[in-house]
PDB file of N, CA and C in Angstrom:
ATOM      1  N   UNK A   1     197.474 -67.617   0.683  1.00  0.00           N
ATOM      2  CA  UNK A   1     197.993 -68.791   1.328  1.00  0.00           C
ATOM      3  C   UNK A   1     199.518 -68.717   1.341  1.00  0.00           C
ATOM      4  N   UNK A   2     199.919 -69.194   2.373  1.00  0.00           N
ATOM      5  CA  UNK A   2     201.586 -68.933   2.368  1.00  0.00           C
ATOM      6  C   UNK A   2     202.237 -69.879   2.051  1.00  0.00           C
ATOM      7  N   UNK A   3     203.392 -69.550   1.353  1.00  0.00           N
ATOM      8  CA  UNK A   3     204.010 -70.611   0.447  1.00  0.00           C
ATOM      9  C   UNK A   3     205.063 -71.254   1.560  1.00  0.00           C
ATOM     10  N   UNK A   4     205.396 -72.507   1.764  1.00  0.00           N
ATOM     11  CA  UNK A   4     206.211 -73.712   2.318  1.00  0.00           C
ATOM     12  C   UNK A   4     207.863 -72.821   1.757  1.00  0.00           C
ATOM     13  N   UNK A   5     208.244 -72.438   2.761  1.00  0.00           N
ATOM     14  CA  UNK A   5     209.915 -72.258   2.049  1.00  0.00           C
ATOM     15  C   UNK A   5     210.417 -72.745   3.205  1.00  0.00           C
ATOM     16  N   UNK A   6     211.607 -74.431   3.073  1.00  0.00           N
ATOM     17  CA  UNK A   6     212.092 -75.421   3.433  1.00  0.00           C
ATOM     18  C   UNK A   6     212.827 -74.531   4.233  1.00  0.00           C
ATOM     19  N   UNK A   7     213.513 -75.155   5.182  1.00  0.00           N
ATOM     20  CA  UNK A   7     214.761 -74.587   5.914  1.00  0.00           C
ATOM     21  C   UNK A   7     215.753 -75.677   5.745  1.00  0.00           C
ATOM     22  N   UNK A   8     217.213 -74.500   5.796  1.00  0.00           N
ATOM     23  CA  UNK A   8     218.044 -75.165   5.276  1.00  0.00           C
ATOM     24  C   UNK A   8     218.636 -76.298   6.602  1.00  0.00           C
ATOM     25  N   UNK A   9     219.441 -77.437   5.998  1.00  0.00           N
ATOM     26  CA  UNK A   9     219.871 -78.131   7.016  1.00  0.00           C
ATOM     27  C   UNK A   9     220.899 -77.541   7.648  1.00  0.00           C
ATOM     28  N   UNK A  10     221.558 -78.413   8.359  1.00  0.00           N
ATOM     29  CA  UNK A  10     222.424 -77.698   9.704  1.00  0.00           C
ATOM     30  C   UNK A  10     223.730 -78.403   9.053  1.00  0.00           C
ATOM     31  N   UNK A  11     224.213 -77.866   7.630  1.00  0.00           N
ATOM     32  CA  UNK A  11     225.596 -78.691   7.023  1.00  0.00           C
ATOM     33  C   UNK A  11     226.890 -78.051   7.626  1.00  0.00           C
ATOM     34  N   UNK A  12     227.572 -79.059   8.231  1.00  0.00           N
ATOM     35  CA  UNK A  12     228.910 -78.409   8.923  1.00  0.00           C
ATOM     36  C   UNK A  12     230.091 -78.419   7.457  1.00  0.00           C
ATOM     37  N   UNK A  13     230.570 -77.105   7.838  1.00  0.00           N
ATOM     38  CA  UNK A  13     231.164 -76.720   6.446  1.00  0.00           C
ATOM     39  C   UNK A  13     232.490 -76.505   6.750  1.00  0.00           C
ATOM     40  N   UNK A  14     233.996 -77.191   6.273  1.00  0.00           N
ATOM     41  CA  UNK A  14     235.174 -76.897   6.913  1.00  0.00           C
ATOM     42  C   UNK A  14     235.624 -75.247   6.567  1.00  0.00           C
ATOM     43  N   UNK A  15     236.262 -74.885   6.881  1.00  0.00           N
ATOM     44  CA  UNK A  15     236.691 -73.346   6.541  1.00  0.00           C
ATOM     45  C   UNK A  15     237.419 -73.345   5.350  1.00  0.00           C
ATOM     46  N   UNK A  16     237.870 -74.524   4.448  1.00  0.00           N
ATOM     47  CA  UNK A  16     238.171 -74.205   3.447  1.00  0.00           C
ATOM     48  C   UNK A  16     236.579 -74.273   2.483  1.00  0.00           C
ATOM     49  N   UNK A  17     236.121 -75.030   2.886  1.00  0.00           N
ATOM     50  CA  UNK A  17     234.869 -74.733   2.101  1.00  0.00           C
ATOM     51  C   UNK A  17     234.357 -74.189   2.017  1.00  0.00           C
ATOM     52  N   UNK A  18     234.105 -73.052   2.942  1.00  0.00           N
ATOM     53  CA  UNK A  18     233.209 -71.969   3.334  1.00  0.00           C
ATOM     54  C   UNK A  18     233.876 -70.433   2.395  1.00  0.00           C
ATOM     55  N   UNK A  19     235.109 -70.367   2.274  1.00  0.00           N
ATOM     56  CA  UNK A  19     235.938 -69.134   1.598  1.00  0.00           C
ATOM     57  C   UNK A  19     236.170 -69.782   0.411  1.00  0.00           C
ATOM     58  N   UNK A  20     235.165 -69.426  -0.872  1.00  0.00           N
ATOM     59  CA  UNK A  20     235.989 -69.783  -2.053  1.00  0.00           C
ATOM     60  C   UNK A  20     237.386 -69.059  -2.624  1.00  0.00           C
ATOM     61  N   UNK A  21     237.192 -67.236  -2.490  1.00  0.00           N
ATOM     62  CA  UNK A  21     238.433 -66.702  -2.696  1.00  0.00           C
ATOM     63  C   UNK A  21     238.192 -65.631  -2.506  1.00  0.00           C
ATOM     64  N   UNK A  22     238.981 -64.684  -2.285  1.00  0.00           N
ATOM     65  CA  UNK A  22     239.329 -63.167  -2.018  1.00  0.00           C
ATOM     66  C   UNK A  22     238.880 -62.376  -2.982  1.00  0.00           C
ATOM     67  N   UNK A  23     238.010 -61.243  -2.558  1.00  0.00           N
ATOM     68  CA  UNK A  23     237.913 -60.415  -3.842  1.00  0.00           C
ATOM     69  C   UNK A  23     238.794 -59.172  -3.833  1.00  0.00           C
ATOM     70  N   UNK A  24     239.488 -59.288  -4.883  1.00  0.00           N
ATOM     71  CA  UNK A  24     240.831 -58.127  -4.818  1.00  0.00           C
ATOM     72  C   UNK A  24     239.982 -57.143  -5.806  1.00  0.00           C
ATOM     73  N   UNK A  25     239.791 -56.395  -5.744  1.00  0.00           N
ATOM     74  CA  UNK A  25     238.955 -54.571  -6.443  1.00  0.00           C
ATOM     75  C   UNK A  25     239.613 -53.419  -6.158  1.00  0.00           C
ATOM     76  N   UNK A  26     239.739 -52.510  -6.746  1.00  0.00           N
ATOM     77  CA  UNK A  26     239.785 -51.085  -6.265  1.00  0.00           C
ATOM     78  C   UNK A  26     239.214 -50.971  -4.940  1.00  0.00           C
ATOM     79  N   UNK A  27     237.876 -50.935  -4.968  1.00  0.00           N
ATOM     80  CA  UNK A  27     236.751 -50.902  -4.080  1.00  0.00           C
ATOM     81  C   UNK A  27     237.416 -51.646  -2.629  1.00  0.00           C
ATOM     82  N   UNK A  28     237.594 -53.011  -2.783  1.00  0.00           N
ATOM     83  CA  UNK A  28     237.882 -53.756  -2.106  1.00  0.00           C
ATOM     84  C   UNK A  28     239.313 -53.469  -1.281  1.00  0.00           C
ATOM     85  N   UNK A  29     240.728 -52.925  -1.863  1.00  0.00           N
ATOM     86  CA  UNK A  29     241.648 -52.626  -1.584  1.00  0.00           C
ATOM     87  C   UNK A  29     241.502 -51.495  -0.939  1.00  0.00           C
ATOM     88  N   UNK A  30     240.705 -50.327  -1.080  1.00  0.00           N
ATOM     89  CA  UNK A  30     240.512 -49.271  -0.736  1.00  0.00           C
ATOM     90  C   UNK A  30     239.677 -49.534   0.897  1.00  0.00           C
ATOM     91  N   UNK A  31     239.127 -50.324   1.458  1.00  0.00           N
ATOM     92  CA  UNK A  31     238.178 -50.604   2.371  1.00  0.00           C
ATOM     93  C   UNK A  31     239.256 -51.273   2.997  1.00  0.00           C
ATOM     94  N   UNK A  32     240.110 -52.084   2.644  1.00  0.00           N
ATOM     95  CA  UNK A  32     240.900 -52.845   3.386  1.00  0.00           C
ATOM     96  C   UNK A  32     242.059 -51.948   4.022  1.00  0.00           C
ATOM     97  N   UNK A  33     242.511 -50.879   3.258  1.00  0.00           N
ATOM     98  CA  UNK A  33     243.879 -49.597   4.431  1.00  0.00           C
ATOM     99  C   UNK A  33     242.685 -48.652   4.914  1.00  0.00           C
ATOM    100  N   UNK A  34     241.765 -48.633   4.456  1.00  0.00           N
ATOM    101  CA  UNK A  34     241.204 -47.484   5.796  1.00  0.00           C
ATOM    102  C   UNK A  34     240.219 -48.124   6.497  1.00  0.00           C
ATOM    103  N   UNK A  35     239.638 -49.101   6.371  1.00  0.00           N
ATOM    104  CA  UNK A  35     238.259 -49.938   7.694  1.00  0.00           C
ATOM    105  C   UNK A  35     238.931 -51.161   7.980  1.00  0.00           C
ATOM    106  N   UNK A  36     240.373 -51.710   7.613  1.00  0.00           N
ATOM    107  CA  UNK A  36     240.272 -53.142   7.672  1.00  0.00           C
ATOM    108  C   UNK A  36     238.994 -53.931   7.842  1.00  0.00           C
ATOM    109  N   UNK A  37     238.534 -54.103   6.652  1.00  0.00           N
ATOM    110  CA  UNK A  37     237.319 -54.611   5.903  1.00  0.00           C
ATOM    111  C   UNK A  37     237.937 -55.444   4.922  1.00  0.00           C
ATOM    112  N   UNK A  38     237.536 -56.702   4.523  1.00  0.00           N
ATOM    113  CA  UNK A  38     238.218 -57.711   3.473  1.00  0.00           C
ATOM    114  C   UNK A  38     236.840 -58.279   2.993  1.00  0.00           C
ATOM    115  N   UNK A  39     236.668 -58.697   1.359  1.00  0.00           N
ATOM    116  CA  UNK A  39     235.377 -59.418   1.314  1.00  0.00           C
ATOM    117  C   UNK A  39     236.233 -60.357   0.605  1.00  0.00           C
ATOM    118  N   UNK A  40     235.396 -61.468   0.602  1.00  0.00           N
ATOM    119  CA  UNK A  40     235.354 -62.835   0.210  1.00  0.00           C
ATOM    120  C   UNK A  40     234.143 -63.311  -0.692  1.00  0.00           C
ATOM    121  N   UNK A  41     234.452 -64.174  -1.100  1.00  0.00           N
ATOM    122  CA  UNK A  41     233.098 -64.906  -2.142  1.00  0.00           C
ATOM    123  C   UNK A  41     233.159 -66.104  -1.614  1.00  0.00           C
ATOM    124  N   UNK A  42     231.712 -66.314  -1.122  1.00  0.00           N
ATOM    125  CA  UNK A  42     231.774 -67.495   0.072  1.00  0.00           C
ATOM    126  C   UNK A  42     230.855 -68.209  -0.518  1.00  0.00           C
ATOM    127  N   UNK A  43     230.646 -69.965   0.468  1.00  0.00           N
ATOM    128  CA  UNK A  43     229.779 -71.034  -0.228  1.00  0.00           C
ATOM    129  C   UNK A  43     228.256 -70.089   0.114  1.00  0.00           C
ATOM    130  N   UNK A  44     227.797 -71.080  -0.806  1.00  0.00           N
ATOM    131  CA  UNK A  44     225.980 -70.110  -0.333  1.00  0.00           C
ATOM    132  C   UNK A  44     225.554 -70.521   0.132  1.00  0.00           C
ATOM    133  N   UNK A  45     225.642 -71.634   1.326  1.00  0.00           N
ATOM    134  CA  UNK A  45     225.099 -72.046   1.949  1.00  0.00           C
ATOM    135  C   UNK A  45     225.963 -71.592   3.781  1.00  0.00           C
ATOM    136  N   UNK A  46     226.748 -70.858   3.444  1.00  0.00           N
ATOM    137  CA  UNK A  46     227.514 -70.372   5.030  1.00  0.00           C
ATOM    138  C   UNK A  46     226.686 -69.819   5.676  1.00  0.00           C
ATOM    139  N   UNK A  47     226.701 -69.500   6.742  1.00  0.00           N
ATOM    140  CA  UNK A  47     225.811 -68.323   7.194  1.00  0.00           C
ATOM    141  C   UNK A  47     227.556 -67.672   8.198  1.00  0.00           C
ATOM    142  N   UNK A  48     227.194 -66.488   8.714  1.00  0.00           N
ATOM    143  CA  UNK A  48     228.090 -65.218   9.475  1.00  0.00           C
ATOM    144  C   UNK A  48     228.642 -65.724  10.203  1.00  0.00           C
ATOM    145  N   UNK A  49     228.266 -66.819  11.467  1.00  0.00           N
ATOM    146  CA  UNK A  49     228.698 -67.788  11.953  1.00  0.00           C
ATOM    147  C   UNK A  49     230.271 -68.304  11.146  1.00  0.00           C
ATOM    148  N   UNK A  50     230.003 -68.923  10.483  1.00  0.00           N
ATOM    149  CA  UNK A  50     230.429 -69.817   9.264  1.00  0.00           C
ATOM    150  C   UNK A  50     232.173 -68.744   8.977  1.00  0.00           C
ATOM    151  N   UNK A  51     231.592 -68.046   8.387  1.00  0.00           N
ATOM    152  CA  UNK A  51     232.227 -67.174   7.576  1.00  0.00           C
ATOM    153  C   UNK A  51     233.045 -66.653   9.032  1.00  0.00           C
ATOM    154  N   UNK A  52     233.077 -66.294   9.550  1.00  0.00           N
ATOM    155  CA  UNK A  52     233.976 -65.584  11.212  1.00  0.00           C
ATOM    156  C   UNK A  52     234.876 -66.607  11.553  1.00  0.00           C
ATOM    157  N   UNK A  53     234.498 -68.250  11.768  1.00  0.00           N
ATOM    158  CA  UNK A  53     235.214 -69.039  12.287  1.00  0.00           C
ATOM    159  C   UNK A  53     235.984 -69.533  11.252  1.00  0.00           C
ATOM    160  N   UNK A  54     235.475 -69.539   9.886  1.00  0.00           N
ATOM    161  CA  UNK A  54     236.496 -69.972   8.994  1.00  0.00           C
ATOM    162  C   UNK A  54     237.889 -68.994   8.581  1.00  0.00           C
ATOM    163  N   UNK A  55     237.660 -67.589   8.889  1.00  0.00           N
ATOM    164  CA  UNK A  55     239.058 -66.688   8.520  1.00  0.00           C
ATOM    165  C   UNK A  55     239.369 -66.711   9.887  1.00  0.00           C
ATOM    166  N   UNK A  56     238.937 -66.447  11.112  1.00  0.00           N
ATOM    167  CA  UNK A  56     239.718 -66.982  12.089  1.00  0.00           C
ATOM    168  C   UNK A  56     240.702 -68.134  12.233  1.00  0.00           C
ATOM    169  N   UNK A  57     240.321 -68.958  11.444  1.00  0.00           N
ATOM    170  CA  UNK A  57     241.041 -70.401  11.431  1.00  0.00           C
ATOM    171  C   UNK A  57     241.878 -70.492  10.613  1.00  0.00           C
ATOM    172  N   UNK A  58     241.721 -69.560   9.213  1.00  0.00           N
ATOM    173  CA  UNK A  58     242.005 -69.914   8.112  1.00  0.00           C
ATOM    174  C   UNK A  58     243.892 -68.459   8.342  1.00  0.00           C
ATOM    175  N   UNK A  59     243.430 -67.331   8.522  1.00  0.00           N
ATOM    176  CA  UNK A  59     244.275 -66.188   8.967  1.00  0.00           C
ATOM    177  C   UNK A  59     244.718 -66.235  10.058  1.00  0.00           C
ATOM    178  N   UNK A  60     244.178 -66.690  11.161  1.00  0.00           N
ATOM    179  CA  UNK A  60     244.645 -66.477  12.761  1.00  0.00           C
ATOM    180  C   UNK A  60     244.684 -64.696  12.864  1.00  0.00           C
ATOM    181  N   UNK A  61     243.177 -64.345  12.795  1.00  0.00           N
ATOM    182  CA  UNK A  61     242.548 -63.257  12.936  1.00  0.00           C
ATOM    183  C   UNK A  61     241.927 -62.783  13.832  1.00  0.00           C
ATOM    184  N   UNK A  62     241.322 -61.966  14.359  1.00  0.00           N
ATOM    185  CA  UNK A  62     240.008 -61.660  14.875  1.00  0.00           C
ATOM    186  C   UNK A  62     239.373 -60.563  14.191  1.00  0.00           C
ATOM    187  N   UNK A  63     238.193 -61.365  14.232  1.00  0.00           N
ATOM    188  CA  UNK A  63     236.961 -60.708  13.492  1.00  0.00           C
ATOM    189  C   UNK A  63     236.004 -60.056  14.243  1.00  0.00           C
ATOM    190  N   UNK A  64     235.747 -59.092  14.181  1.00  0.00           N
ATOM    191  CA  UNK A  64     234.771 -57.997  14.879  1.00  0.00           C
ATOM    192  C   UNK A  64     233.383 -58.404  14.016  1.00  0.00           C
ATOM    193  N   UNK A  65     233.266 -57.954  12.427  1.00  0.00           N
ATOM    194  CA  UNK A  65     231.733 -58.329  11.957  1.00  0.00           C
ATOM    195  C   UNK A  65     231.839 -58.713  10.861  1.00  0.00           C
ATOM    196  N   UNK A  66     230.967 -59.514  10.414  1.00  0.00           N
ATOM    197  CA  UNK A  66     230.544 -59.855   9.249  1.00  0.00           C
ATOM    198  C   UNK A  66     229.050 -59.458   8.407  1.00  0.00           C
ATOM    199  N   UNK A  67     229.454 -58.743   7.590  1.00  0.00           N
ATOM    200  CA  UNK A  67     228.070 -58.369   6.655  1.00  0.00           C
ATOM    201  C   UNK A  67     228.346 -59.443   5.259  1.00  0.00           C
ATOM    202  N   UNK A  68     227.028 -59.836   5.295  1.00  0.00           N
ATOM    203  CA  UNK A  68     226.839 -61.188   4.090  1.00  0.00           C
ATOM    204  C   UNK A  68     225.952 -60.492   2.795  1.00  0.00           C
ATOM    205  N   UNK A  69     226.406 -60.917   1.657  1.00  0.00           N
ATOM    206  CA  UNK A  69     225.165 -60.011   0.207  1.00  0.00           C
ATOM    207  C   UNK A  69     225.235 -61.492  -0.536  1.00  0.00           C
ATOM    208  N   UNK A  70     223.926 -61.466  -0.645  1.00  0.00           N
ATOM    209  CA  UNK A  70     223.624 -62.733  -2.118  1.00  0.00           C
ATOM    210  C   UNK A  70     223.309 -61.776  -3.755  1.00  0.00           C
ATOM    211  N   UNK A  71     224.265 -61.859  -4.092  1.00  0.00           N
ATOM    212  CA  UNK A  71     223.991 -61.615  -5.739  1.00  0.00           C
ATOM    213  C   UNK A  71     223.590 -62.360  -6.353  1.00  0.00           C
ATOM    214  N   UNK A  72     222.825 -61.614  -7.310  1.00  0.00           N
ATOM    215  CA  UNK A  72     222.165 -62.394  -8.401  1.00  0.00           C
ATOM    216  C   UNK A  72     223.484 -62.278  -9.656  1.00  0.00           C
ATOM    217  N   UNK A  73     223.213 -63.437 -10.446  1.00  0.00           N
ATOM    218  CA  UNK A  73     223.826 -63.619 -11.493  1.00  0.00           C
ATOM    219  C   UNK A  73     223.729 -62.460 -12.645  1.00  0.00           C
ATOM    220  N   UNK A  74     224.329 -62.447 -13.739  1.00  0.00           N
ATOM    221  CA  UNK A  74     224.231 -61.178 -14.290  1.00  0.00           C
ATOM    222  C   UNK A  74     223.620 -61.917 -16.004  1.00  0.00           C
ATOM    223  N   UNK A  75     222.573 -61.214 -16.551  1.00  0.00           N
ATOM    224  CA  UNK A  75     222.287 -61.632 -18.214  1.00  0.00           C
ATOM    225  C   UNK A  75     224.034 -61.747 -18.750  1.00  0.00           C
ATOM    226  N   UNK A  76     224.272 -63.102 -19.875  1.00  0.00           N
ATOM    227  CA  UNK A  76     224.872 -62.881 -20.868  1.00  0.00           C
ATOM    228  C   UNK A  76     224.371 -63.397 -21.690  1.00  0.00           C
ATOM    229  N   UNK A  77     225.093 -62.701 -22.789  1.00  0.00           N
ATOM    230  CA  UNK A  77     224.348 -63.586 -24.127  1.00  0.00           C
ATOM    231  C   UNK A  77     225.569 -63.897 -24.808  1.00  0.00           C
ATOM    232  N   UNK A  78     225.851 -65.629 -25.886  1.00  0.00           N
ATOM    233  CA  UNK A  78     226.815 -66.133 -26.747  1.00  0.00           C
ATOM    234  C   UNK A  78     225.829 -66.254 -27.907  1.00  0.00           C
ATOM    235  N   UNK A  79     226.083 -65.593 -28.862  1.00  0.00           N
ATOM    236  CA  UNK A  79     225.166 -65.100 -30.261  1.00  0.00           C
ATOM    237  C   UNK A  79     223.446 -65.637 -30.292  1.00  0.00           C
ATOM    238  N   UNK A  80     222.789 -66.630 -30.397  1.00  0.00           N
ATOM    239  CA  UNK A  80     221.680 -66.381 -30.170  1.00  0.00           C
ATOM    240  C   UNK A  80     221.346 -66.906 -28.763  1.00  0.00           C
ATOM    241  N   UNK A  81     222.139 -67.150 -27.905  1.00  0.00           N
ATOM    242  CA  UNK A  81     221.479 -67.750 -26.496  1.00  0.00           C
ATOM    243  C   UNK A  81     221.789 -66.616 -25.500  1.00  0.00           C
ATOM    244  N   UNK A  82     220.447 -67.101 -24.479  1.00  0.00           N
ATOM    245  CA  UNK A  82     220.452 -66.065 -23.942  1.00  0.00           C
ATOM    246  C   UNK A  82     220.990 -66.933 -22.187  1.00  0.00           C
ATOM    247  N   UNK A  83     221.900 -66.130 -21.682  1.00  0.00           N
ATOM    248  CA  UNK A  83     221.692 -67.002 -20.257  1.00  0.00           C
ATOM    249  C   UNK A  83     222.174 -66.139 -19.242  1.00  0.00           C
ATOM    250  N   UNK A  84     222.681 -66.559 -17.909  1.00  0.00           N
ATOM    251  CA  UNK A  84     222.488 -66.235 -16.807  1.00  0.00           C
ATOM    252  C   UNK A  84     224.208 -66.784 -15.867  1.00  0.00           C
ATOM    253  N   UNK A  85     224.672 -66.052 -15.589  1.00  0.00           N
ATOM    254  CA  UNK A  85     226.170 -66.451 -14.846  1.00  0.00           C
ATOM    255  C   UNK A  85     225.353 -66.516 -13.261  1.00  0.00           C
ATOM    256  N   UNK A  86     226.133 -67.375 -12.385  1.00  0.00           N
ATOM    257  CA  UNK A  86     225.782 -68.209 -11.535  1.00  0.00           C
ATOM    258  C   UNK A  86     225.595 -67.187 -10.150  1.00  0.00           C
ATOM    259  N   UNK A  87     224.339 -67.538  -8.988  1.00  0.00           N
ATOM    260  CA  UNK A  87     224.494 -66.709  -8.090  1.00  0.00           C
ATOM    261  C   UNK A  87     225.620 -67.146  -7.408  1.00  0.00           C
ATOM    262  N   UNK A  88     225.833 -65.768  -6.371  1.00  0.00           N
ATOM    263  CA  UNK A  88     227.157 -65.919  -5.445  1.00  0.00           C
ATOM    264  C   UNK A  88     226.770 -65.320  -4.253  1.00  0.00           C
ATOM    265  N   UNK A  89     227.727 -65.802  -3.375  1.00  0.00           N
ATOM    266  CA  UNK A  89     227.145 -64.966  -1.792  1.00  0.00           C
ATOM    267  C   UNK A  89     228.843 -63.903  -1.486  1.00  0.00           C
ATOM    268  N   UNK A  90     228.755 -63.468  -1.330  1.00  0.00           N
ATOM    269  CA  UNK A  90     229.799 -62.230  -0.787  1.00  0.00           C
ATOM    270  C   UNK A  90     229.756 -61.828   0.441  1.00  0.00           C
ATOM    271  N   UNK A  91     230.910 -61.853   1.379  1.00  0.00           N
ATOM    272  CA  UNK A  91     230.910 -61.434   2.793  1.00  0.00           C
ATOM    273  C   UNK A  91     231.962 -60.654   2.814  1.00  0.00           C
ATOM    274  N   UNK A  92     231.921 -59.478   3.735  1.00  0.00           N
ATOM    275  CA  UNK A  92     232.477 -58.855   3.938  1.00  0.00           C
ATOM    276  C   UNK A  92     233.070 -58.382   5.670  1.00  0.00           C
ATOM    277  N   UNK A  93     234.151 -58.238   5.795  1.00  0.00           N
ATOM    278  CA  UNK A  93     234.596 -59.109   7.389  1.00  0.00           C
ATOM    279  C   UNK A  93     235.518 -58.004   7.658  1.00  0.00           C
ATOM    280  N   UNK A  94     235.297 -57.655   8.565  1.00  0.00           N
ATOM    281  CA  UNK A  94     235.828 -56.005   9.709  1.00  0.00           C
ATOM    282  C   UNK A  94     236.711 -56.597  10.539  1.00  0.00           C
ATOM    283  N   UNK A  95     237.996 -56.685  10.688  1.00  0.00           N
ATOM    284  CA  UNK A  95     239.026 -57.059  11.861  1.00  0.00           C
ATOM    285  C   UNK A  95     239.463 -56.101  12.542  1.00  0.00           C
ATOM    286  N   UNK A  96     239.654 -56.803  13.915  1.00  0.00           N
ATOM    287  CA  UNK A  96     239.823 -55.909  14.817  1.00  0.00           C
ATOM    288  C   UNK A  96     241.414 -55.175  14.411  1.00  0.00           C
ATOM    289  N   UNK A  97     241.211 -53.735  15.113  1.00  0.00           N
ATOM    290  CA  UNK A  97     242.714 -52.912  14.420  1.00  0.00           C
ATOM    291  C   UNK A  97     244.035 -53.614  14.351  1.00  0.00           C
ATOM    292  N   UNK A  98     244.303 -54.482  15.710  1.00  0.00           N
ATOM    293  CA  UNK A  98     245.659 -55.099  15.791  1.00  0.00           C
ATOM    294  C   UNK A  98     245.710 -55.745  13.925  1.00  0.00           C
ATOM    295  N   UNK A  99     244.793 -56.443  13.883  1.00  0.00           N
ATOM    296  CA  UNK A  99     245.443 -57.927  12.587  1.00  0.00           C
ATOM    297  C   UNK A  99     245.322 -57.101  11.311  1.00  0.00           C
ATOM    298  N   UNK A 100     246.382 -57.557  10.469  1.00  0.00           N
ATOM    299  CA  UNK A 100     245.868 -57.073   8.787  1.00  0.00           C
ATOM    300  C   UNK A 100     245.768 -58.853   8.225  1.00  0.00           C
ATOM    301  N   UNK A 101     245.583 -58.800   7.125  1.00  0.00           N
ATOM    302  CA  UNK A 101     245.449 -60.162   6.255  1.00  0.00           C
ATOM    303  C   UNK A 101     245.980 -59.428   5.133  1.00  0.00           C
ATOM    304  N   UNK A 102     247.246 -60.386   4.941  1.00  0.00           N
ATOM    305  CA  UNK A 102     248.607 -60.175   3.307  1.00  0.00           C
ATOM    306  C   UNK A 102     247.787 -61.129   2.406  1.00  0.00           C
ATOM    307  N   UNK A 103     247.194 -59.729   1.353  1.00  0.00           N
ATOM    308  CA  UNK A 103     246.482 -61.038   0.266  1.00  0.00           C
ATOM    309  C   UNK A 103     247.298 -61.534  -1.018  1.00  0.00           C
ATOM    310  N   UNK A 104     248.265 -60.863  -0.908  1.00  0.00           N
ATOM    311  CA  UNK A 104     249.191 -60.357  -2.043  1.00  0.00           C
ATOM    312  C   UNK A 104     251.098 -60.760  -1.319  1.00  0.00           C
TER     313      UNK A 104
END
């Protein structure tokens, strides 16, 4: 029997809400001088849509694509408890050659 999974509502999200913050990495810096590629840690409820019009708005950019990843939280443990750090959604956003974005 197939299980009921709700769909989400249609929440209009301003572009500051949608970009919580920049992820600055090795990884990340390295993708940004050779693909102009930038990721972000975004609300979890954005969808690609979302995420395009908000650094457009937010940079005065253009955005070619957006690839979106939901992570799972990671085990920690504080001496006998055991728990769980919070999921996150991560996007990652390809601009066209003209624009860079100064994160620094």
């Amino acid at each position: 029997m197939p299980r009921h999974i709700p769909q989400a509502t249609s929440i209009i999200l301003e572009p500051h809400q949608v970009i919580l913050k920049p992820l600055v990495t090795e990884k990340g810096m390295h993708r940004s001088t050779r693909n102009n590629a930038y990721a972000f840690e975004i609300n979890r409820l954005a969808t690609k849509q979302d995420v395009k019009r908000a650094i457009e708005e937010l940079f005065e950019v253009r955005v070619l694509k957006v690839h979106t990843q939901n992570r799972k939280g990671k085990p920690r443990r504080t001496k006998m408890h055991l728990g769980y750090t919070k999921d996150w959604k991560k996007a990652i956003v390809t601009l066209d050659d003209e624009h860079r974005i100064e994160l620094f």
